[in-house]
Protein backbone atom coordinates (compact mmCIF):
# COMPACT_ATOMS: atom_id res chain seq x y z
CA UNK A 1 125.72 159.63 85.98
CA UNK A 2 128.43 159.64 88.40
CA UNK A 3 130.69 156.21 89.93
CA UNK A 4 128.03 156.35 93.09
CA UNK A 5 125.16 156.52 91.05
CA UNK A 6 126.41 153.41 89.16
CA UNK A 7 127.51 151.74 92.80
CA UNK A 8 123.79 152.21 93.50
CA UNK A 9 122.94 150.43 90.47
CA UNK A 10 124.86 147.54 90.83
CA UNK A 11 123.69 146.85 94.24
CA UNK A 12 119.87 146.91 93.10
CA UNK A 13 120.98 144.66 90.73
CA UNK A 14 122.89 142.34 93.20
CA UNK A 15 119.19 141.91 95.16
CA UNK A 16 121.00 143.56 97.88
CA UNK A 17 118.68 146.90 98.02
CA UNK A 18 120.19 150.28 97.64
CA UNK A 19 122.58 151.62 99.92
CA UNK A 20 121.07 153.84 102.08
CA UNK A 21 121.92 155.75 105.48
CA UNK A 22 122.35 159.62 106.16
CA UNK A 23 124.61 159.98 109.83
CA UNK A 24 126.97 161.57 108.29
CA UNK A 25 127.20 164.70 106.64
CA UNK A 26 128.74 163.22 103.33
CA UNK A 27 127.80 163.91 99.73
CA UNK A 28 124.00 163.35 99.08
CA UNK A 29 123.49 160.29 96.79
CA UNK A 30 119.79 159.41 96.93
CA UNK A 31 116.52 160.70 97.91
CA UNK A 32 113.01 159.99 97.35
CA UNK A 33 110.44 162.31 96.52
CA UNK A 34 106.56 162.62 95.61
CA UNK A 35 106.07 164.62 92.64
CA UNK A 36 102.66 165.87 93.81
CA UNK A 37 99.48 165.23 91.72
CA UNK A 38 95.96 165.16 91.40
CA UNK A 39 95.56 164.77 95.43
CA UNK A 40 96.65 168.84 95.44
CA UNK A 41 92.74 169.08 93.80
CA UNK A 42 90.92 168.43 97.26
CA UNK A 43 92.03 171.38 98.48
CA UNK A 44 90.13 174.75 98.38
CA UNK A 45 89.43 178.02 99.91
CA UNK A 46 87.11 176.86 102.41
CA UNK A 47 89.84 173.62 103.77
CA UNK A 48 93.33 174.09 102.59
CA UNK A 49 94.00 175.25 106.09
CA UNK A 50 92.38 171.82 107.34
CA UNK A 51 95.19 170.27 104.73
CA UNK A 52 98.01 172.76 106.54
CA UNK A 53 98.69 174.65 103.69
CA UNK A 54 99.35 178.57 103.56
CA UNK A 55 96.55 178.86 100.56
CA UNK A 56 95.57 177.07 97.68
CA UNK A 57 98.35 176.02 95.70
CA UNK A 58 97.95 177.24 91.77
CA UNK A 59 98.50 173.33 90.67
CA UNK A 60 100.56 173.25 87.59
CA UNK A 61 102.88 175.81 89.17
CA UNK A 62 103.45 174.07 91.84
CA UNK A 63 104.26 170.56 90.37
CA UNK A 64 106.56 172.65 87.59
CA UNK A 65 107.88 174.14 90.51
CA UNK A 66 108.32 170.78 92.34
CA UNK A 67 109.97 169.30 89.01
CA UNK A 68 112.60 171.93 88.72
CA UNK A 69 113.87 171.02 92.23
CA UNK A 70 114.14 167.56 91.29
CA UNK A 71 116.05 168.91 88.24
CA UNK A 72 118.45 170.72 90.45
CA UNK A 73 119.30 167.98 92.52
CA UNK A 74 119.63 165.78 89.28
CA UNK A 75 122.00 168.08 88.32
CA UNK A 76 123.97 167.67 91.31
CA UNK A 77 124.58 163.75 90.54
CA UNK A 78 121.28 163.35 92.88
CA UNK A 79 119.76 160.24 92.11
CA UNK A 80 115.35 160.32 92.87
CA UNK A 81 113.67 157.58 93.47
CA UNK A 82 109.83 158.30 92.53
CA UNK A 83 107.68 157.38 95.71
CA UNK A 84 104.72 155.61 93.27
CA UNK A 85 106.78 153.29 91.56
CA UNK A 86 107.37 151.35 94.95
CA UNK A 87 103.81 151.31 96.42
CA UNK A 88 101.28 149.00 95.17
CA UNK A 89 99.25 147.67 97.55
CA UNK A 90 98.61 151.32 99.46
CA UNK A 91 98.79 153.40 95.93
CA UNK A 92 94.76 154.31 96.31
CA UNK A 93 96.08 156.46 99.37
CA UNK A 94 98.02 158.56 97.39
CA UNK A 95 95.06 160.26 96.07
CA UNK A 96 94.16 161.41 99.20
CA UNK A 97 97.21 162.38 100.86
CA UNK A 98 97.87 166.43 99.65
CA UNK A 99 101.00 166.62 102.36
CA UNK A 100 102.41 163.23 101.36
CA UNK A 101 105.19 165.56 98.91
CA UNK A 102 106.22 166.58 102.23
CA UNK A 103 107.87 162.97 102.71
CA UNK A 104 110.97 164.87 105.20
CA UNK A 105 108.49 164.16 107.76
CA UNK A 106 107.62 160.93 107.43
CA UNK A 107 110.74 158.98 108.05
CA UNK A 108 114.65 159.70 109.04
CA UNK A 109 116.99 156.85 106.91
CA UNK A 110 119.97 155.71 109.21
CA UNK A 111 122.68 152.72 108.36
CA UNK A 112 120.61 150.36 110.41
CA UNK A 113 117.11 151.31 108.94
CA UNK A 114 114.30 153.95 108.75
CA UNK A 115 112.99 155.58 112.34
CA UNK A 116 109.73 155.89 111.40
CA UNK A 117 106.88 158.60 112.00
CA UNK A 118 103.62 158.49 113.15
CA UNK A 119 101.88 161.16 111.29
CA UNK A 120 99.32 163.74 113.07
CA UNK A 121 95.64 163.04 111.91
CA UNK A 122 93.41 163.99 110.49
CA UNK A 123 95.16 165.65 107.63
CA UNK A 124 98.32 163.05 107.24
CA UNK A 125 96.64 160.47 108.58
CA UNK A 126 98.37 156.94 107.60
CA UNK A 127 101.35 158.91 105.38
CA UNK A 128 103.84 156.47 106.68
CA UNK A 129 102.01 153.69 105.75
CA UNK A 130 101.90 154.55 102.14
CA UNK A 131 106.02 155.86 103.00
CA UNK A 132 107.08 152.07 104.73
CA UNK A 133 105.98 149.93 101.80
CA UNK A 134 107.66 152.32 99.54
CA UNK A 135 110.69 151.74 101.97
CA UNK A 136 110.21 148.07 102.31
CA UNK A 137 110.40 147.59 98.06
CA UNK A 138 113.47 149.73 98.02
CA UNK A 139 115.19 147.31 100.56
CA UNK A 140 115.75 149.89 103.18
CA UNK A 141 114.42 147.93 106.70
CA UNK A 142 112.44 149.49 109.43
CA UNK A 143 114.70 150.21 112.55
CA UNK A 144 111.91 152.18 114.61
CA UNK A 145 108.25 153.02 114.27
CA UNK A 146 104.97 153.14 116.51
CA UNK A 147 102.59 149.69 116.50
CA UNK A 148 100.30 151.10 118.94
CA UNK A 149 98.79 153.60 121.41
CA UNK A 150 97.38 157.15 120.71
CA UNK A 151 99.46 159.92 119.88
CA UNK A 152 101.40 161.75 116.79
CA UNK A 153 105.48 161.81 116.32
CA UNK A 154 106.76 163.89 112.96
CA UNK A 155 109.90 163.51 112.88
CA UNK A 156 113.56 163.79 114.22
CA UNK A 157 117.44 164.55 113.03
CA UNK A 158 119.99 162.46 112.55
CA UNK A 159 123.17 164.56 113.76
CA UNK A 160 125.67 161.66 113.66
CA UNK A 161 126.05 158.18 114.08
CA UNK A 162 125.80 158.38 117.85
CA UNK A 163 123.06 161.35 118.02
CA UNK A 164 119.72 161.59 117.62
CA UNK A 165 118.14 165.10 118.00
CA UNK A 166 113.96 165.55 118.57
CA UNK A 167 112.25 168.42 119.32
CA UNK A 168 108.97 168.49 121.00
CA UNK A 169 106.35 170.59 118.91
CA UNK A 170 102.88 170.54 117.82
CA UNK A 171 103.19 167.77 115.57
CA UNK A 172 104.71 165.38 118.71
CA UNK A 173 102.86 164.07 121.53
CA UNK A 174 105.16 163.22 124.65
CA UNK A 175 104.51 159.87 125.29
CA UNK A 176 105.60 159.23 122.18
CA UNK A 177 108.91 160.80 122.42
CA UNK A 178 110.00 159.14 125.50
CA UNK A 179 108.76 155.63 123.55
CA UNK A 180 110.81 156.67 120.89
CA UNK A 181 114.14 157.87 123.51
CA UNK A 182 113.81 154.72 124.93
CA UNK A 183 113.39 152.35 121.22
CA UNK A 184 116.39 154.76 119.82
CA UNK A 185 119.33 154.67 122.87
CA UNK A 186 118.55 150.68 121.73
CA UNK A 187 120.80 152.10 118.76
CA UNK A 188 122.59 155.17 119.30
CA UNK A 189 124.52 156.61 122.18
CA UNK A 190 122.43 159.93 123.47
CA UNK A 191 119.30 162.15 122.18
CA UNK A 192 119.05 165.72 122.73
CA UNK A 193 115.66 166.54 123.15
CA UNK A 194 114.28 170.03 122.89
CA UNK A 195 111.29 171.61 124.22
CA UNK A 196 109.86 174.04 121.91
CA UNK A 197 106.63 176.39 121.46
CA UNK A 198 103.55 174.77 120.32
CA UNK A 199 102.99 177.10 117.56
CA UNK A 200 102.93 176.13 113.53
CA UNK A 201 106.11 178.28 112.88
CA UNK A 202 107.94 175.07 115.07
CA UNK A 203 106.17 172.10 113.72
CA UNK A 204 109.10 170.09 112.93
CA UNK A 205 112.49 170.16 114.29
CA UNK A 206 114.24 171.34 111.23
CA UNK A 207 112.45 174.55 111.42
CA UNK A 208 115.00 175.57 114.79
CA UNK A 209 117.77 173.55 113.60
CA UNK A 210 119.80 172.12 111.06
CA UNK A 211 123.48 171.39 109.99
CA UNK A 212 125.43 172.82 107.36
CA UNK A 213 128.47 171.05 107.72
CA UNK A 214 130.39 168.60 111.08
CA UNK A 215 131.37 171.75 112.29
CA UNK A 216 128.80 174.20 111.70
CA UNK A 217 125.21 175.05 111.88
CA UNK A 218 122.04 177.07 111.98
CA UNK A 219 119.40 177.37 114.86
CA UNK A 220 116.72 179.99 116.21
CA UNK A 221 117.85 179.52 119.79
CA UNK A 222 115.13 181.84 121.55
CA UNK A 223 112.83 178.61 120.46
CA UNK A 224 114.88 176.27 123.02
CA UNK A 225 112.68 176.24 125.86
CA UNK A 226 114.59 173.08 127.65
CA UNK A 227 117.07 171.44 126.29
CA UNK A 228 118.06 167.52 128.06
CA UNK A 229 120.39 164.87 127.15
CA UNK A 230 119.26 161.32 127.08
CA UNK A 231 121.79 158.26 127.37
CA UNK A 232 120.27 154.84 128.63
CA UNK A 233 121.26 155.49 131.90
CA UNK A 234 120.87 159.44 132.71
CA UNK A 235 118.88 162.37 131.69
CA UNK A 236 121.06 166.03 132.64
CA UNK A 237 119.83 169.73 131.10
CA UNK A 238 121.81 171.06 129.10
CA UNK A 239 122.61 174.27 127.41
CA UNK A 240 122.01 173.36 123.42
CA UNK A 241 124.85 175.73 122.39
CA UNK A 242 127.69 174.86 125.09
CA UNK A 243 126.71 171.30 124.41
CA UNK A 244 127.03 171.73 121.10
CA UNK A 245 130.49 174.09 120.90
CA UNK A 246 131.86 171.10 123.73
CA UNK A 247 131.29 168.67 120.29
CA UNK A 248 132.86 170.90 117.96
CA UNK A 249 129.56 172.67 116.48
CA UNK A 250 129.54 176.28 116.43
CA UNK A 251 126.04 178.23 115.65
CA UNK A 252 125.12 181.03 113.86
CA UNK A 253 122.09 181.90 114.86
CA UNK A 254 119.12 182.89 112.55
CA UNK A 255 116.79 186.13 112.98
CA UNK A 256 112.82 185.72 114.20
CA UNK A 257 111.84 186.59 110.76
CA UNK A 258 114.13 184.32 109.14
CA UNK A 259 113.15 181.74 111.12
CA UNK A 260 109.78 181.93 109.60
CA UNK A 261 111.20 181.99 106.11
CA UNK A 262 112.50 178.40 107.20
CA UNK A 263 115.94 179.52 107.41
CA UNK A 264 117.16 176.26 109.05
CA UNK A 265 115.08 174.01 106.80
CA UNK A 266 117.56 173.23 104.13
CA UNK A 267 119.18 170.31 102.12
CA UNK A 268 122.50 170.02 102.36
CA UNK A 269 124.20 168.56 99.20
CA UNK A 270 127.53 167.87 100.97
CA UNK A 271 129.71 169.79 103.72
CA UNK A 272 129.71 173.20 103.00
CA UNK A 273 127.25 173.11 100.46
CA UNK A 274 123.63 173.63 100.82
CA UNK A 275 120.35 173.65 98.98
CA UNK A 276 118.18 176.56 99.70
CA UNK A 277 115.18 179.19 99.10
CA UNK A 278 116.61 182.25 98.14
CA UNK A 279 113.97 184.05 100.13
CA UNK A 280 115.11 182.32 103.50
CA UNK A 281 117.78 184.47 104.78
CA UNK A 282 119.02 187.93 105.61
CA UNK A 283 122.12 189.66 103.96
CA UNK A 284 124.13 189.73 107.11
CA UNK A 285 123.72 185.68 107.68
CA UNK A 286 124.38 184.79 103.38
CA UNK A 287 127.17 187.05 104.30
CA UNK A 288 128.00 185.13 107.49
CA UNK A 289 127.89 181.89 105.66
CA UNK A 290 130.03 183.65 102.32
CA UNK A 291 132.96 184.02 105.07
CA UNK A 292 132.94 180.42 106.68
CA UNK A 293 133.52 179.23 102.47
CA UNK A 294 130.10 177.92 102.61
CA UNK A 295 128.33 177.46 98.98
CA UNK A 296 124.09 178.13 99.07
CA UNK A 297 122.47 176.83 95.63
CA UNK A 298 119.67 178.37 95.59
CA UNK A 299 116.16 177.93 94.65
CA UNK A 300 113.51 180.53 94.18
CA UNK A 301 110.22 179.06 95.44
CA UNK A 302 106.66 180.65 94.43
CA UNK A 303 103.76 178.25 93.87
CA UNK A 304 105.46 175.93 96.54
CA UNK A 305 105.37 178.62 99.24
CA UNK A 306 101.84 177.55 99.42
CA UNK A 307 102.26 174.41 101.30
CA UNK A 308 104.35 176.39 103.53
CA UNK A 309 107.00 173.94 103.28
CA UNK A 310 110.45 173.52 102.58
CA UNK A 311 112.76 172.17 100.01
CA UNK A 312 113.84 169.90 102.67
CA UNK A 313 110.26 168.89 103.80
CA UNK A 314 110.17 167.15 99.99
CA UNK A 315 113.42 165.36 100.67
CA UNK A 316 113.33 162.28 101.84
CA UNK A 317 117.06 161.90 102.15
CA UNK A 318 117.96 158.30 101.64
CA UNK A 319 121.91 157.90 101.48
CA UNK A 320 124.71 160.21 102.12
CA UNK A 321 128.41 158.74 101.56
CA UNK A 322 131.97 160.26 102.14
CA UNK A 323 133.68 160.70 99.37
């Protein structure tokens, strides 16, 4: 193991927690991840699309699969923390939870704490409650989450330690976005917020958008339906790219049917380097990416393709540092 894998030692040691918080695009230190199990059993032909997969997964492959990745990030000087060993009192859930590998969705991990989801029922029903204690053992406080009212919130992107980006799909409700604006400007300087189709291929934002390194990025702009920026004290439209170019970000922009290979829902290791499906993206944007000096490990997927998620929906990304 590498001198930041050790650092991360000594501060569990220390009773301090682990150091955790992913604004910045630095070198990936830590994740957690559920190494799916016998909960992948409840589904069959007749409800896995009740459980939002593509089909029914072909179980061994899909946990060998699953293992690999984790093997990959190892690898990489990736340390995993295994989602089970910190749950006790909500470990019966597991069982029952076949999305819960997908734990992307269930939590974002800033410097000041975890902004926590609210996942859609019926089929992730309670997922974050089963994801905070986990959270909670690990030392790693809660900085947002819902208490109350009715509605469903999966998930948002850090982009730096001032923004917060959310985009407004199936998996949201609205009144539950503009509680979580107003909980999140408590903490960071603006949200861009980003209406987007109501359609499966957009359930999370990650699926339009993602970053590859400070300066650079992916996104499938024809989703971008309305684009504003939220500070505490104004709310203006704003055109996503401009805004985005005005900050330094240039974007390449991803093809309809790449976009529902997951193109932008990848795992970056560091700046410039990226974890990804090799089945994701077209010739022209590898080659695209070859020319900015940007490095894809890649990862051929099979069995998983049947949750129809990403490597990056089973990354729960828990600290990135600069080197």
């Amino acid at each position: 193991m590498g001198c930041e894998i050790d650092e991360l030692k000594r501060a569990e040691k220390a009773g301090s927690g682990i150091i955790y918080g992913c604004e910045e695009l630095g070198r990936l230190k830590s994740v957690m991840m559920h190494t799916p199990g016998e909960e992948l059993s409840l589904l069959n032909e007749s409800n896995y699309k009740y459980w939002l997969y593509d089909k029914v997964p072909e179980i061994s492959g899909y946990v060998k699969e699953h293992r690999g990745y984790q093997e990959l990030l190892e690898s990489s000087d990736v340390r995993i923390y295994e989602l089970e060993d910190y749950v006790d009192e909500n470990i019966d859930l597991i069982t029952k939870m076949p999305n819960l590998t997908f734990l992307h969705d269930t939590a974002a991990i800033s410097r000041k704490g975890a902004i926590l989801s609210r996942m859609r029922p019926p089929a992730r029903e309670k997922e974050e409650l089963v994801v905070k204690e986990a959270l909670n053992n690990l030392g790693i406080p809660i900085l947002s989450e819902f208490n109350g009212g009715q509605g469903f919130f999966e998930g948002c992107l850090l982009l730096s330690k001032e923004t917060v980006f959310v985009a407004d799909t199936e998996r949201h409700t609205y009144p539950f976005i503009k509680e979580f604006i107003s909980n999140v400007l408590k903490d960071f300087s603006e949200v861009i917020y980003v209406r987007v189709p109501k359609a499966r291929r957009y359930m999370h934002p990650d699926t339009v958008f993602n970053r590859i390194r400070e300066d650079l990025s992916l996104a499938y702009l024809p989703a971008f339906k309305e684009t504003c920026l939220f500070t505490e004290n104004s709310i203006e439209k704003i055109d996503f790219k401009a805004f985005m170019h005005e900050k330094g970000m240039e974007i390449i922009s991803v093809s309809d049917s790449e976009q529902r290979r997951l193109a932008c829902s990848f795992v970056p290791l560091e700046s410039g380097t990226i974890f990804h499906y090799d089945t994701a993206l077209d010739h022209k944007t590898r080659k695209d990416l070859e020319n900015e000096g940007i490095e894809i490990i890649s990862f051929h997927p099979d069995a998983l393709l049947a949750g129809g998620g990403s490597l990056r929906c089973h990354t729960l990304r828990l600290c990135r540092r600069k080197n």
